[in-house]
PDB file of N, CA and C in Angstrom:
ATOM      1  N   UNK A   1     215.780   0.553  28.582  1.00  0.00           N
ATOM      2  CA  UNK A   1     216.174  -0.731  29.108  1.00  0.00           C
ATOM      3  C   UNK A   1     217.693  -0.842  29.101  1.00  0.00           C
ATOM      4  N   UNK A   2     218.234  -0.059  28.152  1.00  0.00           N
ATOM      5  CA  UNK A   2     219.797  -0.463  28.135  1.00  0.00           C
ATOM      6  C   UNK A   2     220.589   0.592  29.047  1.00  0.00           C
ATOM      7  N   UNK A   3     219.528   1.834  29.432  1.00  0.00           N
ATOM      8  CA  UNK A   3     220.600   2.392  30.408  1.00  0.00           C
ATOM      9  C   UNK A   3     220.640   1.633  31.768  1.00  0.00           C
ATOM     10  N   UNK A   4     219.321   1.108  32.093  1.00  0.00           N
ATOM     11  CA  UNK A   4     219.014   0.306  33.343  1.00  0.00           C
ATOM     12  C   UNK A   4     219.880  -1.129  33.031  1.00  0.00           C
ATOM     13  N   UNK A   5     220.322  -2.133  32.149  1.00  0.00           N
ATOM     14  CA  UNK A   5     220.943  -3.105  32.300  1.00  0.00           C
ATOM     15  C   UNK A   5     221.947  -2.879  32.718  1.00  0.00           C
ATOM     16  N   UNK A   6     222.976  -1.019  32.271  1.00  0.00           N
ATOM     17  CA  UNK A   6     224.241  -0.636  32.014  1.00  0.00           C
ATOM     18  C   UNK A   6     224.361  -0.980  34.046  1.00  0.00           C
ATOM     19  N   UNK A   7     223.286   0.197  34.338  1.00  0.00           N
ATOM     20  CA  UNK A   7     223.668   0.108  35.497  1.00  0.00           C
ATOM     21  C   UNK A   7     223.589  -0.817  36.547  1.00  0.00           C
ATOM     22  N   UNK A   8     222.848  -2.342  36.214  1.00  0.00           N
ATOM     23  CA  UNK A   8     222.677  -2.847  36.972  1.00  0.00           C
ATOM     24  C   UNK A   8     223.723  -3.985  37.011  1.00  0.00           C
ATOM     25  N   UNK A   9     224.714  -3.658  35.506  1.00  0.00           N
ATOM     26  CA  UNK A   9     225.826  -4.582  35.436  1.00  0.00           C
ATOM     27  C   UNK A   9     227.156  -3.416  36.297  1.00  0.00           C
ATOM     28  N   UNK A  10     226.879  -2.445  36.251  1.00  0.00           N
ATOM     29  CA  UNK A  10     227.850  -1.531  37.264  1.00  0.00           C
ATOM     30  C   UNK A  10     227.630  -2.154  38.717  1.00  0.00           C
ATOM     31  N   UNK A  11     226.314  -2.298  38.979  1.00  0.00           N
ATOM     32  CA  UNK A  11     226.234  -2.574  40.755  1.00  0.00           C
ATOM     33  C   UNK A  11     226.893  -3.810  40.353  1.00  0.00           C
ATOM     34  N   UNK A  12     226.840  -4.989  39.771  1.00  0.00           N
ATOM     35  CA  UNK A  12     227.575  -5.972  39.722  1.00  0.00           C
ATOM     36  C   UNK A  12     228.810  -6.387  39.762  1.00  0.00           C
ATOM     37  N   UNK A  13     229.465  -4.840  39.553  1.00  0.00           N
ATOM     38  CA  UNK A  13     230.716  -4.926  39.555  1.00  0.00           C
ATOM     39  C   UNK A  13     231.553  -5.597  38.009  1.00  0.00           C
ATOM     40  N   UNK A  14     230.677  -5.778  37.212  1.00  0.00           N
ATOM     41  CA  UNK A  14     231.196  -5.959  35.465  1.00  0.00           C
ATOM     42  C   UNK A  14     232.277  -5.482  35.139  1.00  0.00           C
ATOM     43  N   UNK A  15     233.085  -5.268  34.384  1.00  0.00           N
ATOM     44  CA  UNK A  15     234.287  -4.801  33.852  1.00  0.00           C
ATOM     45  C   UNK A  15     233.834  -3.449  33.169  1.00  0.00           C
ATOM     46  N   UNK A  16     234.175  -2.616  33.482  1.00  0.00           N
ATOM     47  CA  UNK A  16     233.882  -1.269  32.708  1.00  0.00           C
ATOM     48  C   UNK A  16     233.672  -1.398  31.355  1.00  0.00           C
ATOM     49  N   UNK A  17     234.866  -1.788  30.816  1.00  0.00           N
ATOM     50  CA  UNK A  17     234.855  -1.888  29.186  1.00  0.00           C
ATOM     51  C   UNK A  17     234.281  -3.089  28.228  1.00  0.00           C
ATOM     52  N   UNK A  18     233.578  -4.293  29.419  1.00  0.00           N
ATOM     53  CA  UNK A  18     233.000  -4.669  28.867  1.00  0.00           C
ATOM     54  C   UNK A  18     231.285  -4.598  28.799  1.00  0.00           C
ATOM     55  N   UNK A  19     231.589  -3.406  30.137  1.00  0.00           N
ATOM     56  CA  UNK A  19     230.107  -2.755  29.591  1.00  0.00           C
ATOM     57  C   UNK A  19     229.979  -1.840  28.438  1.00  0.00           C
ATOM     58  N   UNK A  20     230.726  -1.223  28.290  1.00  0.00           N
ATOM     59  CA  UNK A  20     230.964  -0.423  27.100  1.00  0.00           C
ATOM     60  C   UNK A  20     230.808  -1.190  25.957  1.00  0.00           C
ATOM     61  N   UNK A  21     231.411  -2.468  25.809  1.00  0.00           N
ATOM     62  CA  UNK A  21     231.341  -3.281  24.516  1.00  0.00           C
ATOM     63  C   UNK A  21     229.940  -3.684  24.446  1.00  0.00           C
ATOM     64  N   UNK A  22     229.424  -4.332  25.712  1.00  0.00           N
ATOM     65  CA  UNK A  22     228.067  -4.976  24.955  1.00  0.00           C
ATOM     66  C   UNK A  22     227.358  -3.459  25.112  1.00  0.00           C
ATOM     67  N   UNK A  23     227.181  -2.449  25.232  1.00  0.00           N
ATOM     68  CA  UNK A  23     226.486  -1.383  25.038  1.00  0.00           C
ATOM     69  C   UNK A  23     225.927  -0.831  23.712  1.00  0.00           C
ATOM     70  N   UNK A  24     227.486  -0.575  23.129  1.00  0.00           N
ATOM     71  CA  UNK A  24     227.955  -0.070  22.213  1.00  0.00           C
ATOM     72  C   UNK A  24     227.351  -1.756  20.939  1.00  0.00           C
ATOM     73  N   UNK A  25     227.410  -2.521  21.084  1.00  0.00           N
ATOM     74  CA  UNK A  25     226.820  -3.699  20.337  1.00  0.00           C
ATOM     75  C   UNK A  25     225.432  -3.351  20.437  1.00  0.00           C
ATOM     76  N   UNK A  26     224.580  -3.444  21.533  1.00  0.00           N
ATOM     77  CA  UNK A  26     223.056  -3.548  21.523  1.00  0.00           C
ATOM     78  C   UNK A  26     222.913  -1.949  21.170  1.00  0.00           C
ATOM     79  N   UNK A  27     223.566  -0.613  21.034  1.00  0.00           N
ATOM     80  CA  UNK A  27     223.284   0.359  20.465  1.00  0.00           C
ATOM     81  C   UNK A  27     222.614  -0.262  18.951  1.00  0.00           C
ATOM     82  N   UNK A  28     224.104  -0.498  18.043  1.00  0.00           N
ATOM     83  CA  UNK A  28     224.310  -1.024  16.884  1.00  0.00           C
ATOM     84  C   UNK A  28     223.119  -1.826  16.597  1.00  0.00           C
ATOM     85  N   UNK A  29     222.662  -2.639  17.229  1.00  0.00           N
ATOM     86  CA  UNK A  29     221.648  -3.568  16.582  1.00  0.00           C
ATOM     87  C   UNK A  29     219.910  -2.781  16.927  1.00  0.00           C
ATOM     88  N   UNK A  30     220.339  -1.953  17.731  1.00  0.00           N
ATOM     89  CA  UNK A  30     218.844  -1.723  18.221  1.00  0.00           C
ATOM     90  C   UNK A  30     218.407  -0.630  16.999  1.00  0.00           C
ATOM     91  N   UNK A  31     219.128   0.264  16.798  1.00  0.00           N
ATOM     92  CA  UNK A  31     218.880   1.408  15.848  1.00  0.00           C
ATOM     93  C   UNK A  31     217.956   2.230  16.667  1.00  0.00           C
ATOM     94  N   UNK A  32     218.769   3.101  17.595  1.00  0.00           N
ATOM     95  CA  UNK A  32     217.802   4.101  18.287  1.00  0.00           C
ATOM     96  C   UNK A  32     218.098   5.092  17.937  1.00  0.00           C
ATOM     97  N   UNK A  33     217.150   6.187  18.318  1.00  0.00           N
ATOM     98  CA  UNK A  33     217.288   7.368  17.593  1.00  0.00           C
ATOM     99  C   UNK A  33     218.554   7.979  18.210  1.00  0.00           C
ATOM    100  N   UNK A  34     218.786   9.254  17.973  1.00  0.00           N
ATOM    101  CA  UNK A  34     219.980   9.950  18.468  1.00  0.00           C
ATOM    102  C   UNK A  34     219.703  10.416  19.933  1.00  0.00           C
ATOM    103  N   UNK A  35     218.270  10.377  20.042  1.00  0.00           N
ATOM    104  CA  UNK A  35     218.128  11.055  21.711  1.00  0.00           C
ATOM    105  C   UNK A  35     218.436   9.901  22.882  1.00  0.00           C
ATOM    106  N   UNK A  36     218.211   8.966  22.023  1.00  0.00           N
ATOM    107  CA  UNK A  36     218.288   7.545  22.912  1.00  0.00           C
ATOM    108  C   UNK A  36     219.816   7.690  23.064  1.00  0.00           C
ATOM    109  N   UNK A  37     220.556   7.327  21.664  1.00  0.00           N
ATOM    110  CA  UNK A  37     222.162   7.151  21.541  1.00  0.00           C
ATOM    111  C   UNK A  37     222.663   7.993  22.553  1.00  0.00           C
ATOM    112  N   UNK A  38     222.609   9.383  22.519  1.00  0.00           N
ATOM    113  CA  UNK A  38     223.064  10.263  23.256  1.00  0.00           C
ATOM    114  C   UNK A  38     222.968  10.329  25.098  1.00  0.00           C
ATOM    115  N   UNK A  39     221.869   9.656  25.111  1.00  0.00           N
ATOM    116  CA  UNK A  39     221.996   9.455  26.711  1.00  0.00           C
ATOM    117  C   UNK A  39     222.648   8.599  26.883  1.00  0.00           C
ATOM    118  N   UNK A  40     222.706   7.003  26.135  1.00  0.00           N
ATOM    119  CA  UNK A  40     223.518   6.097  26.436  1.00  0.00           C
ATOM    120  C   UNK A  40     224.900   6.284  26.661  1.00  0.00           C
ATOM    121  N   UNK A  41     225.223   6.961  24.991  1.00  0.00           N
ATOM    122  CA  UNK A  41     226.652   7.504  25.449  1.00  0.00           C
ATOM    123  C   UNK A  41     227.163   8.686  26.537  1.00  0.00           C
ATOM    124  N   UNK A  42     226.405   9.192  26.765  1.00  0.00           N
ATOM    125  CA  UNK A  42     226.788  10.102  27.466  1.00  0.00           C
ATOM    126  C   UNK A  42     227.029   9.028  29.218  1.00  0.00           C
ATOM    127  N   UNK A  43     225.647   7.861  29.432  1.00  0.00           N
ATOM    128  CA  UNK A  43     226.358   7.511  30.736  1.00  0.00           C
ATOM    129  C   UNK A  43     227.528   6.534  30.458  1.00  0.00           C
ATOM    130  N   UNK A  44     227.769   6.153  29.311  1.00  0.00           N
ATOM    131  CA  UNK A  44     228.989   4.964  28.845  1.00  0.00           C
ATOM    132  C   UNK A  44     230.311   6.087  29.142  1.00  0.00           C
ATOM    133  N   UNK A  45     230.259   7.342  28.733  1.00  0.00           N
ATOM    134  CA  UNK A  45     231.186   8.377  28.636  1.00  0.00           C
ATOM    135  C   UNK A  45     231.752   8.460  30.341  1.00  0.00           C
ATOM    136  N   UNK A  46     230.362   8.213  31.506  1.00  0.00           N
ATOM    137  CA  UNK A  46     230.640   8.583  33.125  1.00  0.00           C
ATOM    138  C   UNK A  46     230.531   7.547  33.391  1.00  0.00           C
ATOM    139  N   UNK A  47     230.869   6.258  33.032  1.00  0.00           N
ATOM    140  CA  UNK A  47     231.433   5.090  33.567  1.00  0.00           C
ATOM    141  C   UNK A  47     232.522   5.063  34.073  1.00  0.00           C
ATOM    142  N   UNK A  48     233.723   6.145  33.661  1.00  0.00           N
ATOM    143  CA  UNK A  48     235.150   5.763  33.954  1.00  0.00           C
ATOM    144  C   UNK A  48     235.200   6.586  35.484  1.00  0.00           C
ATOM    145  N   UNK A  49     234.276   7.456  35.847  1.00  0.00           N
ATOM    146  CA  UNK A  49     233.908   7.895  37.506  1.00  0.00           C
ATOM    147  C   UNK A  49     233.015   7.492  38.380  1.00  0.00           C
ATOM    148  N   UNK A  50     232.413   6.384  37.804  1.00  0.00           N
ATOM    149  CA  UNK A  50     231.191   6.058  38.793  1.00  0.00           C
ATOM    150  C   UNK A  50     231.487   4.446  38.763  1.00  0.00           C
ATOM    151  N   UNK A  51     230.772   4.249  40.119  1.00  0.00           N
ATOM    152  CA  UNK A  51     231.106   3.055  40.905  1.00  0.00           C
ATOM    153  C   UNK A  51     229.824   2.505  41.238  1.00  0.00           C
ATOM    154  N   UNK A  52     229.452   1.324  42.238  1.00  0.00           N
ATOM    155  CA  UNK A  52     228.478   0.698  42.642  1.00  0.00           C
ATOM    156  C   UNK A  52     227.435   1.174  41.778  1.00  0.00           C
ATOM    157  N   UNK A  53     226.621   1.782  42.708  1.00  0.00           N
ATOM    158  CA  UNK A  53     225.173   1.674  42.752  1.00  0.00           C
ATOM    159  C   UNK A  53     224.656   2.936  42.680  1.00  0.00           C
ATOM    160  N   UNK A  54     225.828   3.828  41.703  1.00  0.00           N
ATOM    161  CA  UNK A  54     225.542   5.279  41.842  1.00  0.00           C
ATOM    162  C   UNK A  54     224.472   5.621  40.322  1.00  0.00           C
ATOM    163  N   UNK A  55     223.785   4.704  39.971  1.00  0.00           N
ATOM    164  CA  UNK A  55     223.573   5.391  38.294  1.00  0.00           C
ATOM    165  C   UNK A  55     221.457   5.069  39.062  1.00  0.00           C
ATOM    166  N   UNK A  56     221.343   6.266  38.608  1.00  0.00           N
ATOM    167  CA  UNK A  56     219.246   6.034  39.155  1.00  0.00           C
ATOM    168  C   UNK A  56     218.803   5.408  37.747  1.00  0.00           C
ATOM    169  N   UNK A  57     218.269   4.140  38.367  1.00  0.00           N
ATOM    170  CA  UNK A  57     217.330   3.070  37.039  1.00  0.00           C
ATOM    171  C   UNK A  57     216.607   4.191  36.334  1.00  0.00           C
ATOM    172  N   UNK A  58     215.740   4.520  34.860  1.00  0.00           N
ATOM    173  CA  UNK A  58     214.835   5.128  34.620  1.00  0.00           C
ATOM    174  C   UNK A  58     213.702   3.844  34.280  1.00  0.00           C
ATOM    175  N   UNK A  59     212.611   4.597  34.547  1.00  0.00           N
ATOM    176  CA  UNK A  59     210.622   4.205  34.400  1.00  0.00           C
ATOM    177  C   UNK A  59     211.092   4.106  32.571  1.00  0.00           C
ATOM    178  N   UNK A  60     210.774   2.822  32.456  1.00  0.00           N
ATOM    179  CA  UNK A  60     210.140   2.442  30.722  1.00  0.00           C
ATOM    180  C   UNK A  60     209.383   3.236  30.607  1.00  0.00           C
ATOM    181  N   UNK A  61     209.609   3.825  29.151  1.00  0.00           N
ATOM    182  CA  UNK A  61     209.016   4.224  28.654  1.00  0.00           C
ATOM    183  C   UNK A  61     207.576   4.113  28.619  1.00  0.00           C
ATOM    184  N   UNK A  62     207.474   2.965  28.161  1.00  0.00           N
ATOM    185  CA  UNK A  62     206.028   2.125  28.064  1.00  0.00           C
ATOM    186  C   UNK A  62     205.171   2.611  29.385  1.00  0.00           C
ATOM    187  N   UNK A  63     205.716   2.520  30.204  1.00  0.00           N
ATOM    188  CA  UNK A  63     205.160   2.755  31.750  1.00  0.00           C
ATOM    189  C   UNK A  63     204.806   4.315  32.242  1.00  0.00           C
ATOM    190  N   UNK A  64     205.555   5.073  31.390  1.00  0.00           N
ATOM    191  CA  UNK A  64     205.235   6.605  31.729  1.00  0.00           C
ATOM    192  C   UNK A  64     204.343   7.631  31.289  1.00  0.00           C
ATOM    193  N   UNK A  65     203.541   6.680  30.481  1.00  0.00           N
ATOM    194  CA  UNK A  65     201.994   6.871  30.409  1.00  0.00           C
ATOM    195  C   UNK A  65     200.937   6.747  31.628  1.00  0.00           C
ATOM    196  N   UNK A  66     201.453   5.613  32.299  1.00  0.00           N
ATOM    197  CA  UNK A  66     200.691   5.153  33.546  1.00  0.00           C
ATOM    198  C   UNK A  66     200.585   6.259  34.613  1.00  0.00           C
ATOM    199  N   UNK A  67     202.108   6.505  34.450  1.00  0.00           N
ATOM    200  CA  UNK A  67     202.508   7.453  35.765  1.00  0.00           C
ATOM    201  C   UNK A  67     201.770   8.521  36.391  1.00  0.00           C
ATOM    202  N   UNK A  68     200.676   9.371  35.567  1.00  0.00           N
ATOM    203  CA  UNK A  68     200.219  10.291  35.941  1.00  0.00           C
ATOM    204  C   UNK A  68     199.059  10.231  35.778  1.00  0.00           C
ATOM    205  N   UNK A  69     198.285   8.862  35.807  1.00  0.00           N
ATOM    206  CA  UNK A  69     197.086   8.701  35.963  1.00  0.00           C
ATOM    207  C   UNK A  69     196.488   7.536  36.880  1.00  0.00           C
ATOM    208  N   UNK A  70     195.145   7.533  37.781  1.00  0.00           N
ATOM    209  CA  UNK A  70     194.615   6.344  38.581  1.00  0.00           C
ATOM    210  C   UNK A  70     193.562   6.395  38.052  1.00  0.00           C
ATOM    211  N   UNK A  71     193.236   5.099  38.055  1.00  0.00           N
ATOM    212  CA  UNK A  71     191.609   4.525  37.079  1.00  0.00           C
ATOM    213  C   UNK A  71     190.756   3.341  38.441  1.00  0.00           C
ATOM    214  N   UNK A  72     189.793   4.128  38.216  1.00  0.00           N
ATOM    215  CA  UNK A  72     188.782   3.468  39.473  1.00  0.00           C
ATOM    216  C   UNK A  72     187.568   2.863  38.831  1.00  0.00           C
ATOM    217  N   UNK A  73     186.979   1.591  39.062  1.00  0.00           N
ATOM    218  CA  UNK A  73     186.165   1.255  38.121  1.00  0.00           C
ATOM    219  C   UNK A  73     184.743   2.052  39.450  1.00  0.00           C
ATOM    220  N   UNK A  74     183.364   2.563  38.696  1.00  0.00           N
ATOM    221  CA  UNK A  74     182.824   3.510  39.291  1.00  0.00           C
ATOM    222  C   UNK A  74     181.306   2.558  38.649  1.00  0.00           C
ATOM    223  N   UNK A  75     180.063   2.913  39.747  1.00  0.00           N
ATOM    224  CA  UNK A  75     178.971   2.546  39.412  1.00  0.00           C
ATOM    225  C   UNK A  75     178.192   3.994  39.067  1.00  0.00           C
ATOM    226  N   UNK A  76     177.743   3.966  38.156  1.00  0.00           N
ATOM    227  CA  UNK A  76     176.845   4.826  37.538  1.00  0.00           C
ATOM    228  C   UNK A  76     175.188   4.702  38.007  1.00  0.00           C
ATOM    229  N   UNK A  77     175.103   5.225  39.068  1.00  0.00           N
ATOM    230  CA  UNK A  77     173.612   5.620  40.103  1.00  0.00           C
ATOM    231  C   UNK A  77     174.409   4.994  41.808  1.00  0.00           C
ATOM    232  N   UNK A  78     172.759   4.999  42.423  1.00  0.00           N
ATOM    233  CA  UNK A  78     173.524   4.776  43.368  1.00  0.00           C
ATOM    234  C   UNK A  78     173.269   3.358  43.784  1.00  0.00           C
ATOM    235  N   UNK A  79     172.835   2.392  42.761  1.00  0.00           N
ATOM    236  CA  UNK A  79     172.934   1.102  43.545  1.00  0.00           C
ATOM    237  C   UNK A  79     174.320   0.174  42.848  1.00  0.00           C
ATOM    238  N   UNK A  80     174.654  -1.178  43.311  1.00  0.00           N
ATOM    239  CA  UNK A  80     175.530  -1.766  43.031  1.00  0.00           C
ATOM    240  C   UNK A  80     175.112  -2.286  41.638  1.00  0.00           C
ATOM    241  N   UNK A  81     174.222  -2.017  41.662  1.00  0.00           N
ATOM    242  CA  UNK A  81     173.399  -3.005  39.988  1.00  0.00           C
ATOM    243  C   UNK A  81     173.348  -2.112  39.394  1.00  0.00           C
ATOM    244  N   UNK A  82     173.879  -0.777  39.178  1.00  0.00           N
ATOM    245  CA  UNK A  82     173.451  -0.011  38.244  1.00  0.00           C
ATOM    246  C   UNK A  82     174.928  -0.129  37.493  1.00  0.00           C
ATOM    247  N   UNK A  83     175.075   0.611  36.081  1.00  0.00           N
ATOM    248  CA  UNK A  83     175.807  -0.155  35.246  1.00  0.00           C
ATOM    249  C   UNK A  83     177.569   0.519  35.774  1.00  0.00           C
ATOM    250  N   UNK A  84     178.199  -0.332  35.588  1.00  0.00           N
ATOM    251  CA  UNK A  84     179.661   0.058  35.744  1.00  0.00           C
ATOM    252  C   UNK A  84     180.400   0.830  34.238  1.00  0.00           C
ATOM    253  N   UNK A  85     181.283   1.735  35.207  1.00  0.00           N
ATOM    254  CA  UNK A  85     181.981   2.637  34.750  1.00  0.00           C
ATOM    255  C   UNK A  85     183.804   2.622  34.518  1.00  0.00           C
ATOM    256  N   UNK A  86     184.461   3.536  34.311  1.00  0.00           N
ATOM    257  CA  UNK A  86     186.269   3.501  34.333  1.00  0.00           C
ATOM    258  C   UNK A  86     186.145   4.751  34.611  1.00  0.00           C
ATOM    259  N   UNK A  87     186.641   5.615  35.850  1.00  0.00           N
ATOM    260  CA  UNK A  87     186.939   6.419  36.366  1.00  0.00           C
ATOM    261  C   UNK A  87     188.348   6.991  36.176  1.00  0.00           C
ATOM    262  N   UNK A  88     188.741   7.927  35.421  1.00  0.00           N
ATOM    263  CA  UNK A  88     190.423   8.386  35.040  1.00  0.00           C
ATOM    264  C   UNK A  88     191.125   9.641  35.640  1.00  0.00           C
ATOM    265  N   UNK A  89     191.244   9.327  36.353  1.00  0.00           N
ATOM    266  CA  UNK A  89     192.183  11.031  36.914  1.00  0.00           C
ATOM    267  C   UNK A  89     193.425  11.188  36.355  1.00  0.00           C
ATOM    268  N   UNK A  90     193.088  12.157  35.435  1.00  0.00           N
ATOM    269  CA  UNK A  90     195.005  12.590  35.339  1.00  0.00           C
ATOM    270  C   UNK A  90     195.032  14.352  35.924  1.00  0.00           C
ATOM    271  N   UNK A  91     196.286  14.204  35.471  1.00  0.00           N
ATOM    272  CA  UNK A  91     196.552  15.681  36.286  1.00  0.00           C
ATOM    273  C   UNK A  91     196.100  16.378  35.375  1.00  0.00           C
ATOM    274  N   UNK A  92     195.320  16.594  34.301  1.00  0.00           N
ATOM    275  CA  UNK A  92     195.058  17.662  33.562  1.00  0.00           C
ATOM    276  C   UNK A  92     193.880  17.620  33.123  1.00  0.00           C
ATOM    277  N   UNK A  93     192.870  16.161  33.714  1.00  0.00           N
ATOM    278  CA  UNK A  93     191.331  16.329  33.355  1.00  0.00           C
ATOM    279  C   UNK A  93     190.793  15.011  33.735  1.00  0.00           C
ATOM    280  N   UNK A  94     189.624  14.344  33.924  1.00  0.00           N
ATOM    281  CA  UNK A  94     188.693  13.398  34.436  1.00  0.00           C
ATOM    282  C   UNK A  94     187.618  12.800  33.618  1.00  0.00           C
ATOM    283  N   UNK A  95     188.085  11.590  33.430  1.00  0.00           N
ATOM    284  CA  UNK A  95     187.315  10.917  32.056  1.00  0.00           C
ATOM    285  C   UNK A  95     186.854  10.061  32.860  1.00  0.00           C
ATOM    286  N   UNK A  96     185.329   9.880  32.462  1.00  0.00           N
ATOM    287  CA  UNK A  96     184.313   8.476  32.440  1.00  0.00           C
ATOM    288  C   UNK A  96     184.355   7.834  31.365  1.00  0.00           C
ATOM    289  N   UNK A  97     184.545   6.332  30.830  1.00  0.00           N
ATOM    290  CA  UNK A  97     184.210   5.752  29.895  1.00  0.00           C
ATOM    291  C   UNK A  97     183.332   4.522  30.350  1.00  0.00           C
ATOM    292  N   UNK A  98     182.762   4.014  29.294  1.00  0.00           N
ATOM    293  CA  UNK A  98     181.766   2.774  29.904  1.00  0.00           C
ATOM    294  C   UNK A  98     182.692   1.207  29.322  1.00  0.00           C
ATOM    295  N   UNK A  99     182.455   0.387  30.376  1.00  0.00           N
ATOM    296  CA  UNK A  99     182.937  -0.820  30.394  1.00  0.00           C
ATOM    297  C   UNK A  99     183.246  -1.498  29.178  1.00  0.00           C
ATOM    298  N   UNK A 100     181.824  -1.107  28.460  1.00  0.00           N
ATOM    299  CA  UNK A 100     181.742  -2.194  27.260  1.00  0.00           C
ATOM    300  C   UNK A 100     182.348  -1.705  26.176  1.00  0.00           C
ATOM    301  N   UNK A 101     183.439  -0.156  26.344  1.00  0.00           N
ATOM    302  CA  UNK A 101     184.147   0.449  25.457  1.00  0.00           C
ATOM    303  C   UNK A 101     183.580   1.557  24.498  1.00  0.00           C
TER     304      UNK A 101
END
């Protein structure tokens, strides 16, 4: 979320260094790990060459679970009354589970 605010206060045209400040603040309070820190700083580091609308948003985290799967709810026989299903495709295998969990 904080590399996507960084950049969406860049398209805004924000003050460089005061993106850097509130960055460098919500680092401090968030306590992220070093893999997190390190990307941040590293795009806080290519702020002083980049302009507009040049930085690509990243997919939350949270969300990149979703990404590589579609879920179809599925009837189990062939009439509409027969009991419903959750249909899962991911790229690496195909799960049925039943409704009621």
């Amino acid at each position: 979320v904080l590399h996507n605010l960084a950049a969406f206060m860049l398209a805004l045209k924000v003050d460089k260094n005061e993106i850097r400040r509130k960055a460098n603040r919500f680092v401090g309070q968030a306590h992220l790990g070093l893999a997190h820190t390190e990307v941040i700083y590293g795009l806080l580091d290519s702020l002083k060459t980049t302009e507009g609308n040049s930085i690509d948003l990243l997919a939350l985290s949270s969300r990149k679970e979703f990404a590589g799967r579609k879920e179809f709810f599925v009837h189990i026989g062939a009439s509409l009354a027969s009991p419903q299903a959750i249909l899962t495709i991911r790229d690496s295998c195909v799960t049925v589970k039943t409704v009621k969990g």
